[in-house]
N, C-alpha and C. Protein backbone atom coordinates (compact mmCIF):
# COMPACT_ATOMS: atom_id res chain seq x y z
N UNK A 1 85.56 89.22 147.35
CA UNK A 1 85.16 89.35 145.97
C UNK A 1 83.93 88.47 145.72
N UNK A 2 82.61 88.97 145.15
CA UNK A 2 81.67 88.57 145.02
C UNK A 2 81.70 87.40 143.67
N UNK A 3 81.49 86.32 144.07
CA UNK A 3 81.38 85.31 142.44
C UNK A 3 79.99 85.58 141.62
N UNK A 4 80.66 85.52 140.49
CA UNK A 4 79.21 85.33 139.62
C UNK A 4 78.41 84.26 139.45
N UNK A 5 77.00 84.63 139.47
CA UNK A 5 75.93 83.05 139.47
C UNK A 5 76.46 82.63 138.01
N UNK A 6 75.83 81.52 138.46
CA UNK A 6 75.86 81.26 136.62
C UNK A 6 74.87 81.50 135.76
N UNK A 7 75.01 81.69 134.28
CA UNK A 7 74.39 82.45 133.23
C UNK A 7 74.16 84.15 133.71
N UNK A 8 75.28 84.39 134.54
CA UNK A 8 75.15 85.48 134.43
C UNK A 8 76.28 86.40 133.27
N UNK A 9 75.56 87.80 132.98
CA UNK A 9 76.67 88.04 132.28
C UNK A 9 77.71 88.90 132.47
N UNK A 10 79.06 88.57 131.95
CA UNK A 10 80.21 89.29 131.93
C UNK A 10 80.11 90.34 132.12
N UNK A 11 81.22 91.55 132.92
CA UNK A 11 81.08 92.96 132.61
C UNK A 11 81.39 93.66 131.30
N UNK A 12 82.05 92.94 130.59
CA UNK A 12 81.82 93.49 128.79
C UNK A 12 81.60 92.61 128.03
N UNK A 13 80.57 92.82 127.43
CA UNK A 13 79.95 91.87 126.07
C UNK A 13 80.97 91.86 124.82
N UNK A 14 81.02 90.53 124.65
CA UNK A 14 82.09 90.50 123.26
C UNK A 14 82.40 91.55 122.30
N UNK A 15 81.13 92.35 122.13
CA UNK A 15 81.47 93.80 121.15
C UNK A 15 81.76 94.74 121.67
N UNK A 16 81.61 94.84 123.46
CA UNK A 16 82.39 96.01 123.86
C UNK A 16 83.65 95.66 124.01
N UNK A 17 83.89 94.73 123.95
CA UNK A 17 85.60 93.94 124.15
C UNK A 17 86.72 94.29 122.90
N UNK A 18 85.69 94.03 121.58
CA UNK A 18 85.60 94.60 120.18
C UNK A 18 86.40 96.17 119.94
N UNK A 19 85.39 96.59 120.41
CA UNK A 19 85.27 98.29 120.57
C UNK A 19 86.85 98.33 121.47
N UNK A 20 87.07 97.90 122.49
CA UNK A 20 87.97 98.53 123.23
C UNK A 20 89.26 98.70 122.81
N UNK A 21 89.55 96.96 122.00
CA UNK A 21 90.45 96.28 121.46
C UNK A 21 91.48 97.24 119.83
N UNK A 22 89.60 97.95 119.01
CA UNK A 22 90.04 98.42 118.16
C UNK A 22 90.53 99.89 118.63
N UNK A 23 89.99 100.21 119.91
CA UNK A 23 90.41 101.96 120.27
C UNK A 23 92.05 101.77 120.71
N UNK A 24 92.17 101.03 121.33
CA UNK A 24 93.52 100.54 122.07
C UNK A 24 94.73 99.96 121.05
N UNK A 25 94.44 99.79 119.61
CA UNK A 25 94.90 99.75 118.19
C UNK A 25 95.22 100.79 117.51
N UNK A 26 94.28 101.69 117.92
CA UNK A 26 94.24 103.31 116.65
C UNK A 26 95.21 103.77 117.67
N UNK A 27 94.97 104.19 118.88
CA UNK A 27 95.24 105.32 119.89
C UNK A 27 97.02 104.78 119.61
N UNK A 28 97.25 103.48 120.61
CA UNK A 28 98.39 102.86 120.68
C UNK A 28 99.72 102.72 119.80
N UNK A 29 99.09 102.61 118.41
CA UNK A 29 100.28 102.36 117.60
C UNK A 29 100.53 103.47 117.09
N UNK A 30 100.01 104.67 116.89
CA UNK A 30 100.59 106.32 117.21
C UNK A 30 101.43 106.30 117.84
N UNK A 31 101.39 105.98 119.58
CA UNK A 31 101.93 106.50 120.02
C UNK A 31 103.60 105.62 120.21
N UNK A 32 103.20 104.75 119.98
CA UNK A 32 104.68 103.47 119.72
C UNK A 32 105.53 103.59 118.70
N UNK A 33 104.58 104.40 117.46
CA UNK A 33 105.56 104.57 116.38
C UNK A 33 106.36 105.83 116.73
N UNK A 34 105.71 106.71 117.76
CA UNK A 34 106.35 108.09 118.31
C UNK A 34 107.46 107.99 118.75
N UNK A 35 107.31 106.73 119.98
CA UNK A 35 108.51 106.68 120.63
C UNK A 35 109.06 105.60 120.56
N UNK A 36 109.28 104.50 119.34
CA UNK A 36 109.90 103.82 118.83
C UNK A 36 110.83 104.04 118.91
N UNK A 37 112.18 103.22 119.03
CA UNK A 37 114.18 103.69 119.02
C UNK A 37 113.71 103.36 117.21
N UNK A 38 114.69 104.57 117.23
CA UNK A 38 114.78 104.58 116.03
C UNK A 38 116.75 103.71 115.07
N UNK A 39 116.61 103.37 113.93
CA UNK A 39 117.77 102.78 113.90
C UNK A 39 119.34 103.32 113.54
N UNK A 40 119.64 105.00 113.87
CA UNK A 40 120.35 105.53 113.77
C UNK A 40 122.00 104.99 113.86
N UNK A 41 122.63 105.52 113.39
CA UNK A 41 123.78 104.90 113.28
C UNK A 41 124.90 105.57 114.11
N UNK A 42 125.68 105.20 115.20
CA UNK A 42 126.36 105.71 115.95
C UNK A 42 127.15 106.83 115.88
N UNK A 43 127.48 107.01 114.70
CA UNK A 43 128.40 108.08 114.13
C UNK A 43 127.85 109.40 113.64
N UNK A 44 126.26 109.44 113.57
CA UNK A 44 125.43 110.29 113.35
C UNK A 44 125.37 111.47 114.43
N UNK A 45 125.18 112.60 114.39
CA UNK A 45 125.39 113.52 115.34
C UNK A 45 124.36 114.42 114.93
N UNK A 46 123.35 115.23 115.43
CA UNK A 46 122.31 116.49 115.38
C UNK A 46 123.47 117.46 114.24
N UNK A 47 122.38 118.41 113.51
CA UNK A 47 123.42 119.07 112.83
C UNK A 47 123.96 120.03 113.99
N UNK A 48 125.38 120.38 113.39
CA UNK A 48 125.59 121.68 114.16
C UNK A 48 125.61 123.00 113.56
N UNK A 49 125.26 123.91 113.85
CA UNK A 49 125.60 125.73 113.05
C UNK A 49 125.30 125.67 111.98
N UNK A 50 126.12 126.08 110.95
CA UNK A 50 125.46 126.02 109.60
C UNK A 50 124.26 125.13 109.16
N UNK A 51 125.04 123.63 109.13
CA UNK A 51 124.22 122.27 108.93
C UNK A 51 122.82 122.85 109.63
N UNK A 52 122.69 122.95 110.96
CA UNK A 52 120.95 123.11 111.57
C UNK A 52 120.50 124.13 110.59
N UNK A 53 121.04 125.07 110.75
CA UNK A 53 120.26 126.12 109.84
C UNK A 53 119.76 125.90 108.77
N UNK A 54 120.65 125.37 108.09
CA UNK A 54 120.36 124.63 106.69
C UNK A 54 118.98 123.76 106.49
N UNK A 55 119.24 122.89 107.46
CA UNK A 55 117.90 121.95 107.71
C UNK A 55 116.73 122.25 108.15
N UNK A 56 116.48 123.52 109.10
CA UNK A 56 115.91 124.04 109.56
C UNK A 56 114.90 124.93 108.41
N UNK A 57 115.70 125.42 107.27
CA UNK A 57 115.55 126.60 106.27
C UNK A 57 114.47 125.31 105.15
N UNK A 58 115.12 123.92 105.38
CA UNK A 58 114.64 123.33 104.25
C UNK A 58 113.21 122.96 104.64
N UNK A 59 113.17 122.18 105.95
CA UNK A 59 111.86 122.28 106.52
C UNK A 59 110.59 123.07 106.63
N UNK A 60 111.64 124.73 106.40
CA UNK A 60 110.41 125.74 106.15
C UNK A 60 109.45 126.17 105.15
N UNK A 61 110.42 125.82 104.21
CA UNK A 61 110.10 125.89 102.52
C UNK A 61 109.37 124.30 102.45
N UNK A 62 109.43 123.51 102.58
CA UNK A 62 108.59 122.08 102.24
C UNK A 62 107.17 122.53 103.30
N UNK A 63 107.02 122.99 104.56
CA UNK A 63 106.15 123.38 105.09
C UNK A 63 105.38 124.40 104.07
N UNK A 64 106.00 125.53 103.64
CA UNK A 64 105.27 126.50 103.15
C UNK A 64 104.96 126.39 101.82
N UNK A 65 105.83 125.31 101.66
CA UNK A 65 105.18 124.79 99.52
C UNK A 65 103.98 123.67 99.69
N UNK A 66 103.74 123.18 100.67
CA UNK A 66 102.70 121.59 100.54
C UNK A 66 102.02 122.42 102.30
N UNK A 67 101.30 123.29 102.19
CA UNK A 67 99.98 123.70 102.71
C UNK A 67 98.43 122.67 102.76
N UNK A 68 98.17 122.54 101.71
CA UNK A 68 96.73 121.57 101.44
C UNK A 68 97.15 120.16 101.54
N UNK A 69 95.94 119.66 102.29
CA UNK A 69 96.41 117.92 102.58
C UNK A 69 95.00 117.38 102.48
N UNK A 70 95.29 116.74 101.29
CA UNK A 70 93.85 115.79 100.49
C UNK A 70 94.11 114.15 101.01
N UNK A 71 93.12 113.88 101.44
CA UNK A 71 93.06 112.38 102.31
C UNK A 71 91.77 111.60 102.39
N UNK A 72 92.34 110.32 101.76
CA UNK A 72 90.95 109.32 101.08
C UNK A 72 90.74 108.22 102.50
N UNK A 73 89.68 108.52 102.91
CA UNK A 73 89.38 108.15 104.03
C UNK A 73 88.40 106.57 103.99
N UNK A 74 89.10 105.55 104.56
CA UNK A 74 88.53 103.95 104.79
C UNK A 74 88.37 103.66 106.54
N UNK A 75 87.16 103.93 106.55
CA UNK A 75 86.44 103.90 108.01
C UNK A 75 85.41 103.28 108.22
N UNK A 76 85.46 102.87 109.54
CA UNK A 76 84.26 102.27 110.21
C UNK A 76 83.39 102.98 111.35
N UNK A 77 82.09 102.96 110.74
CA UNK A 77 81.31 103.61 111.79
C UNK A 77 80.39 102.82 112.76
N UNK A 78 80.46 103.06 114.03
CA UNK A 78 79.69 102.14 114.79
C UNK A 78 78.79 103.26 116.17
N UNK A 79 77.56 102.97 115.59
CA UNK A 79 76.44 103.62 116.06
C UNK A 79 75.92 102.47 117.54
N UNK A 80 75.98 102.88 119.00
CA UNK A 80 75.73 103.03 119.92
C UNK A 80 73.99 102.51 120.08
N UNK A 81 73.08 103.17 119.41
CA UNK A 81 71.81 103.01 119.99
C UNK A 81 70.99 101.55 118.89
N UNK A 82 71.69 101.67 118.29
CA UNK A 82 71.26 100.23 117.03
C UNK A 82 72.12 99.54 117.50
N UNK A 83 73.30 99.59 118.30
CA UNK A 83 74.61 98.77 117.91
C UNK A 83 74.95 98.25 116.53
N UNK A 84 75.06 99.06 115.94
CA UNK A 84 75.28 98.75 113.94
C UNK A 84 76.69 99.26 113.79
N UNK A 85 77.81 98.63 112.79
CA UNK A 85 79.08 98.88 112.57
C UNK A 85 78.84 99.20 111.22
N UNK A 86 79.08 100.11 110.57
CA UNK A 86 79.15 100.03 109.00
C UNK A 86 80.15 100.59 108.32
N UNK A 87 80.60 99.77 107.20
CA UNK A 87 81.83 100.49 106.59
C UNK A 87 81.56 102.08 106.30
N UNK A 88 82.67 102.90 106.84
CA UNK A 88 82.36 104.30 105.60
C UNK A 88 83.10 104.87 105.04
N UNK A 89 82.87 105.36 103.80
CA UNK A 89 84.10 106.03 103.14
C UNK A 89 84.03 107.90 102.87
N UNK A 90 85.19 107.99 103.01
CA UNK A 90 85.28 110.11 102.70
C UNK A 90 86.71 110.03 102.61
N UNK A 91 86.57 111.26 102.66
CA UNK A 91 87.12 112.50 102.29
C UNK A 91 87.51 113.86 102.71
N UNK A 92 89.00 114.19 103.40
CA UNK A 92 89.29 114.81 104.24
C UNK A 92 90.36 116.27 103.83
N UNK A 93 89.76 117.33 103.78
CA UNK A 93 90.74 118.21 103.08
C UNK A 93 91.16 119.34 104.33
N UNK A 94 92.44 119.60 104.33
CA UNK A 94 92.46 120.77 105.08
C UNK A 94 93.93 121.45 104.61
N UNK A 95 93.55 122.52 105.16
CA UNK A 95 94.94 124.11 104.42
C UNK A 95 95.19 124.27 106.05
N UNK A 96 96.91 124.21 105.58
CA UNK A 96 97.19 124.34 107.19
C UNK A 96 97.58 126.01 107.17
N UNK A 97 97.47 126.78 108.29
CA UNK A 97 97.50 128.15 108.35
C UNK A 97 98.69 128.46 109.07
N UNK A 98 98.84 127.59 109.78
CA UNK A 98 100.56 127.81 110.27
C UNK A 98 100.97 126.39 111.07
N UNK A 99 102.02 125.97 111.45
CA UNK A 99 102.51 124.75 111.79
C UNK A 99 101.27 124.00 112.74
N UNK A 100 101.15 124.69 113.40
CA UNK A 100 100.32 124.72 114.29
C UNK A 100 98.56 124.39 114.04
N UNK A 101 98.19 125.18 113.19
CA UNK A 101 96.24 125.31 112.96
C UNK A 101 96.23 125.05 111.63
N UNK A 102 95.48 124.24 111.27
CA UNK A 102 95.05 124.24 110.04
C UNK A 102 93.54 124.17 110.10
N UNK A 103 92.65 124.24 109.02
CA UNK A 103 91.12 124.08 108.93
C UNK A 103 90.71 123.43 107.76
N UNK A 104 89.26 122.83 107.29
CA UNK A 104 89.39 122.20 106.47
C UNK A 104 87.52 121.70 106.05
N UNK A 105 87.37 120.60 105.92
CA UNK A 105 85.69 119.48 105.76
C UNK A 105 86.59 118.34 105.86
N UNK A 106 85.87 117.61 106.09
CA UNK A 106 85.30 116.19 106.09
C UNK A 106 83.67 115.88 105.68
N UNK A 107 83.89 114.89 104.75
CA UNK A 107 82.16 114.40 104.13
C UNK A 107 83.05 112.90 103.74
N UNK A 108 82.00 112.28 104.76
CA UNK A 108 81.79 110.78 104.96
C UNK A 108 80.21 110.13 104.33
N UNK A 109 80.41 109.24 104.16
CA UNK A 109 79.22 108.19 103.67
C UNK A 109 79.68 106.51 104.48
N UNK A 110 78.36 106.82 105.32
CA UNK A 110 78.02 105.26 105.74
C UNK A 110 77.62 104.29 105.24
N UNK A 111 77.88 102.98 104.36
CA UNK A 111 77.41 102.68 103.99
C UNK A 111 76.28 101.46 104.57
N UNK A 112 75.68 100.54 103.60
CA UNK A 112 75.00 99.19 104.89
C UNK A 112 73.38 100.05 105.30
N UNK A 113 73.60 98.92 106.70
CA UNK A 113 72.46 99.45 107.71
C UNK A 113 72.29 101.08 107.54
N UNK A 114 73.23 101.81 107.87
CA UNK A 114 73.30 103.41 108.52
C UNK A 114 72.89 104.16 107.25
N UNK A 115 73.45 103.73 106.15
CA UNK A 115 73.36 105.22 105.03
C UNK A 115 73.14 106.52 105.36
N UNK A 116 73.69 106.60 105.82
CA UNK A 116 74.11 108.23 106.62
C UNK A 116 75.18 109.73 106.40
N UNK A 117 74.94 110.17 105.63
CA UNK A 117 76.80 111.08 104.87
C UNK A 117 76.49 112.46 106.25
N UNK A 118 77.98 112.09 106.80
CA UNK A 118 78.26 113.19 107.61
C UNK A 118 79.05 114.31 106.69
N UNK A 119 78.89 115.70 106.64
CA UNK A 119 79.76 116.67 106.01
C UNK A 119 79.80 117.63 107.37
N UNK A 120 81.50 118.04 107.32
CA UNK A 120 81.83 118.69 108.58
C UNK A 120 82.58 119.55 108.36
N UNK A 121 82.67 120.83 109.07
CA UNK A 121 83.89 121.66 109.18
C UNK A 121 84.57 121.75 110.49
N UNK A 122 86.08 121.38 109.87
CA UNK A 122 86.62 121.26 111.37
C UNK A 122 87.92 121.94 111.33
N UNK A 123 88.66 122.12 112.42
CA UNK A 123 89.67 122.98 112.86
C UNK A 123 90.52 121.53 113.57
N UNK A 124 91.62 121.63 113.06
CA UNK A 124 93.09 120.95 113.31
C UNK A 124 93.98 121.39 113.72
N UNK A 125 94.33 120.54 114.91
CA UNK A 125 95.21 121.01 115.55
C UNK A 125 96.32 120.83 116.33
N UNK A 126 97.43 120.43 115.55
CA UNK A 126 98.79 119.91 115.43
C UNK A 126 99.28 120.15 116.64
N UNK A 127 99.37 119.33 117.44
CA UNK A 127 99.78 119.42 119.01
C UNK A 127 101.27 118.95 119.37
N UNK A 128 101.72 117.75 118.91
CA UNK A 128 102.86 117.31 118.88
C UNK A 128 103.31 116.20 118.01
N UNK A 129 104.11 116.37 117.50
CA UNK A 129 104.81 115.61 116.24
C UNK A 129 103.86 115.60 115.79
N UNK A 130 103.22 114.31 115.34
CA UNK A 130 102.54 113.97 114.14
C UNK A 130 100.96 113.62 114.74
N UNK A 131 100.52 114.17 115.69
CA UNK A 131 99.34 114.16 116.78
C UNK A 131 98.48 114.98 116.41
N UNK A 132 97.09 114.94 115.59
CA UNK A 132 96.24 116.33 115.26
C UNK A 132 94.59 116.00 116.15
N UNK A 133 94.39 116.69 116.42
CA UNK A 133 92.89 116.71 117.22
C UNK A 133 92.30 117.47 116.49
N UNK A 134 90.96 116.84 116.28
CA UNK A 134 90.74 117.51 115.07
C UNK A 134 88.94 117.25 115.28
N UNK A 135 88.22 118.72 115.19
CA UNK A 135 87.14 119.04 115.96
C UNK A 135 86.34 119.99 114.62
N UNK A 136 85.05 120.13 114.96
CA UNK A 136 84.06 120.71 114.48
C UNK A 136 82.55 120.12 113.87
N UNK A 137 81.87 121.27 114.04
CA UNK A 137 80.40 121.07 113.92
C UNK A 137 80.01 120.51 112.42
N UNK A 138 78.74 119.92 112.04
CA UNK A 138 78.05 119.68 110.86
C UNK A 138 77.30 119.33 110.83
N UNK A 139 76.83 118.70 109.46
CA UNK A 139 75.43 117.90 109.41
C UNK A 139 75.63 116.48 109.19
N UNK A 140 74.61 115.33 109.52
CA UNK A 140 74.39 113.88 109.26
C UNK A 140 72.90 113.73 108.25
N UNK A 141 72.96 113.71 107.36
CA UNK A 141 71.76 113.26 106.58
C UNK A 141 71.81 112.13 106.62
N UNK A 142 70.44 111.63 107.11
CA UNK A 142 70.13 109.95 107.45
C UNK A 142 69.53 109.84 106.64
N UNK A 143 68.74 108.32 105.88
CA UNK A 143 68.35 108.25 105.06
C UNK A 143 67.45 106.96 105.28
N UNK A 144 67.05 106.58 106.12
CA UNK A 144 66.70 105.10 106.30
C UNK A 144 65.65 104.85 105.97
N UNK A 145 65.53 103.25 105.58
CA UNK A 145 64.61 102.45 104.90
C UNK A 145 63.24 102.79 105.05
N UNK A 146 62.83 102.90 105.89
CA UNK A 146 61.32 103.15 106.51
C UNK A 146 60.86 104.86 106.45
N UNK A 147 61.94 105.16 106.75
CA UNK A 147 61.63 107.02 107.35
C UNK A 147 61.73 107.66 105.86
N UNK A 148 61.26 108.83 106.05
CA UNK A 148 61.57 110.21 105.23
C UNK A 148 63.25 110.51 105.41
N UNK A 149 63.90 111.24 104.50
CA UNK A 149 65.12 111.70 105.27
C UNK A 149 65.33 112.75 106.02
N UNK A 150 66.49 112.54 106.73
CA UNK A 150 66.06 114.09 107.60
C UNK A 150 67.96 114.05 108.58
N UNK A 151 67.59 115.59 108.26
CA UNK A 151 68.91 115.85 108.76
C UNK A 151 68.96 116.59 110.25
N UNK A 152 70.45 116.45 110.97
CA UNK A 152 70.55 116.69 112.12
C UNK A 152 72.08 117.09 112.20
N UNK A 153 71.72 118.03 113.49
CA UNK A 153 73.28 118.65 113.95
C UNK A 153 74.25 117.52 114.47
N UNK A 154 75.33 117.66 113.85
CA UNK A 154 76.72 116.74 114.24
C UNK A 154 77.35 117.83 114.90
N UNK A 155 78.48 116.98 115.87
CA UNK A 155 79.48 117.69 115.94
C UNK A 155 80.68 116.49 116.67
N UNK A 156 81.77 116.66 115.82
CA UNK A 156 82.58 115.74 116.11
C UNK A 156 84.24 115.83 117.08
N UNK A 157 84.62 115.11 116.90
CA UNK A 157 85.70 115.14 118.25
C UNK A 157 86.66 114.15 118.22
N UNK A 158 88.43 113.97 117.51
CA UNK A 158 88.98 113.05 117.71
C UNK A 158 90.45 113.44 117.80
N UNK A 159 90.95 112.19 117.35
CA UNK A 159 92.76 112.21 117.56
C UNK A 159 93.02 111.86 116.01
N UNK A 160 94.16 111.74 115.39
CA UNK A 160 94.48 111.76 113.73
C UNK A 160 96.29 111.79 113.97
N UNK A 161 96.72 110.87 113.72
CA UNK A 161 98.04 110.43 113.76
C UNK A 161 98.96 110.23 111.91
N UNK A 162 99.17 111.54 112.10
CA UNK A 162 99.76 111.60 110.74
C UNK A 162 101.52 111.27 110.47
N UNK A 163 101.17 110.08 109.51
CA UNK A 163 102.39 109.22 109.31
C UNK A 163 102.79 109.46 108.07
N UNK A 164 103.95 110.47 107.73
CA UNK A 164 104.18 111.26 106.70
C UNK A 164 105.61 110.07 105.86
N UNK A 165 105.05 110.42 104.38
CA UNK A 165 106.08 109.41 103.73
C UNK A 165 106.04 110.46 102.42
N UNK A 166 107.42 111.27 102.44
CA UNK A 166 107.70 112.37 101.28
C UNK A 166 106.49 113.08 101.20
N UNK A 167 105.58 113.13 100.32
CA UNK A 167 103.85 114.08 99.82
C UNK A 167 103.19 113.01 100.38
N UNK A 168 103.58 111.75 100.92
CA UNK A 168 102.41 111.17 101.11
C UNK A 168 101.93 110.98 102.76
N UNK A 169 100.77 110.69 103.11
CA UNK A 169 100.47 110.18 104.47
C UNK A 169 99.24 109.35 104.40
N UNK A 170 100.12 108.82 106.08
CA UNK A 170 99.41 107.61 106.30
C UNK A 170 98.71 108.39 107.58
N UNK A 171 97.06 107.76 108.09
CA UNK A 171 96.57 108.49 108.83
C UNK A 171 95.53 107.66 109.57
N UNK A 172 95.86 107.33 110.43
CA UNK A 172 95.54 106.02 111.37
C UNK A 172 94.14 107.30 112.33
N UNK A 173 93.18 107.11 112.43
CA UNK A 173 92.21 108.03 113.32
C UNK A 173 91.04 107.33 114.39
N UNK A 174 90.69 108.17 115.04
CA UNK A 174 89.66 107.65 115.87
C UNK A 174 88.64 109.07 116.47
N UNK A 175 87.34 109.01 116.26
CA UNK A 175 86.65 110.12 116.37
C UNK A 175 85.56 109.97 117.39
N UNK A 176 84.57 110.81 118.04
CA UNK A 176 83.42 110.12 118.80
C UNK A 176 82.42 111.58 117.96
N UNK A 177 81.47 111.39 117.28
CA UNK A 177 80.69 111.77 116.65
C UNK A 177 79.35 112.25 117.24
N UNK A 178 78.86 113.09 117.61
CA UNK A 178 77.79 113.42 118.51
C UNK A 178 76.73 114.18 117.38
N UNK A 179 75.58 113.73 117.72
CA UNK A 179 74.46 114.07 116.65
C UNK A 179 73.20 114.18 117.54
N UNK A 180 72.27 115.04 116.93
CA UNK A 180 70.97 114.92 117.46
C UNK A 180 69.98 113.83 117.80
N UNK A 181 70.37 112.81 116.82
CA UNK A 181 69.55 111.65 116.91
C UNK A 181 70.64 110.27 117.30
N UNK A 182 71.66 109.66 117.05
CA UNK A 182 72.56 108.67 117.58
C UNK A 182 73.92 108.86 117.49
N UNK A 183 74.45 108.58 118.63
CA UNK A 183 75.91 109.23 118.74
C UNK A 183 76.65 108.23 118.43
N UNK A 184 77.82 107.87 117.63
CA UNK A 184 78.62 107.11 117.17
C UNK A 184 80.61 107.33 117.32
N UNK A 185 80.86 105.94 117.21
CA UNK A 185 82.43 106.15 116.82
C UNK A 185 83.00 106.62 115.79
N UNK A 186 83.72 106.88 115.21
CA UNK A 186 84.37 106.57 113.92
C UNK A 186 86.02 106.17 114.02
N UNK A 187 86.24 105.32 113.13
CA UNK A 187 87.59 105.05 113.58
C UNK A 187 87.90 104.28 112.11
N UNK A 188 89.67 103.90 111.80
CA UNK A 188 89.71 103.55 110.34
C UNK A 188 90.83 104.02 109.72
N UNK A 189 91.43 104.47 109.21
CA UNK A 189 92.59 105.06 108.04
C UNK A 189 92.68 105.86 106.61
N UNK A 190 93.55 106.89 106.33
CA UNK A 190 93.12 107.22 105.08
C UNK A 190 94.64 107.17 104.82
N UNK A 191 94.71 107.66 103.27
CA UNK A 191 95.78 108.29 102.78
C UNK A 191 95.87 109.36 101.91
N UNK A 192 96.71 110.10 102.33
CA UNK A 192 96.33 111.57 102.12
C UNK A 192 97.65 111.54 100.80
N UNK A 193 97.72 113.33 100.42
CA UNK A 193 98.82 113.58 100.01
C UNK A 193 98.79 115.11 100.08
N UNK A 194 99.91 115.73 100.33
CA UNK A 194 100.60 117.00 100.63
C UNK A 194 100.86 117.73 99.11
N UNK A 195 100.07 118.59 98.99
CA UNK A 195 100.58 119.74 98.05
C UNK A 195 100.06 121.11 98.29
């Protein structure tokens, strides 16, 4: 194993350490709350016959009455070629079309350094339990200090861990954002609600 001279530097710089720390946060506690033991009580049993059906019937009707899912989005964006982090805030709507697909927008605003509003159309897609990947093309209108504004093709790409409480959710995400001019993260939380 080769030693390092000195003043040389590390293989990750404190903000990629940053970066890794917060992906390994979003991704992770999805998946822990998935397979968390849950605190059931010994005497509890799956329904049987009637009972499943029953439960089964109620699930279908709460599915097919709360379709649209409106979600106030608190995110951070961190742009790659500036290395710039900036708070951003949106707004996430989508109509689910069957358990499975739903579709929808997203329109974000960067605020800070970036001032940048991404608006997107994307396709969702409910993979397991509460797991949505959630994809599609748009625009980034940049706006910066010096320049004219000027817009460019997005197209985005992530994971969305929906943590359902009655109409409400909690929605822990992480995205990688690809654009004509600087490709970025997004990552952060919203809370939605089901009607």
């Amino acid at each position: 194993m080769r030693k390092l001279e000195s003043g040389s530097r590390s293989h990750l710089s404190a903000t990629g350490r940053v970066r890794i720390a917060v992906i390994t946060l979003l991704l992770g506690t999805p998946i822990w709350l998935t397979f968390a033991p849950t605190s059931a009580k010994a005497d509890e049993s799956e329904p049987v016959g009637s009972e499943a059906e029953e439960s089964q019937s109620r699930e279908g009707e709460s599915f097919e009455e709360r379709r649209h899912h409106l979600t106030f989005l608190a995110l951070g964006t961190h742009e790659y070629e500036g290395n710039v982090t900036a708070a951003t805030l949106g707004v996430d709507y989508e109509y689910r079309f069957s358990r499975l697909f739903g579709a929808g927008f997203v329109a974000e605003h960067a605020l800070e350094d970036l001032s940048e509003t991404t608006i997107l159309a994307v396709a969702d897609l409910h993979v397991w339990r509460a797991f949505v990947i959630q994809v599609g093309p748009g625009v980034a209108i940049v706006s910066e200090h010096d320049e004219p504004t000027r817009t460019e093709f997005a197209f985005r790409a992530g994971v969305v861990y929906e943590i359902e409480i009655g109409p409400l959710s909690i929605t822990p995400q992480v995205h990688y954002d690809y654009t004509t001019g600087e490709d970025g993260i997004v990552f952060g939380s919203g809370i939605g609600w089901r009607f």
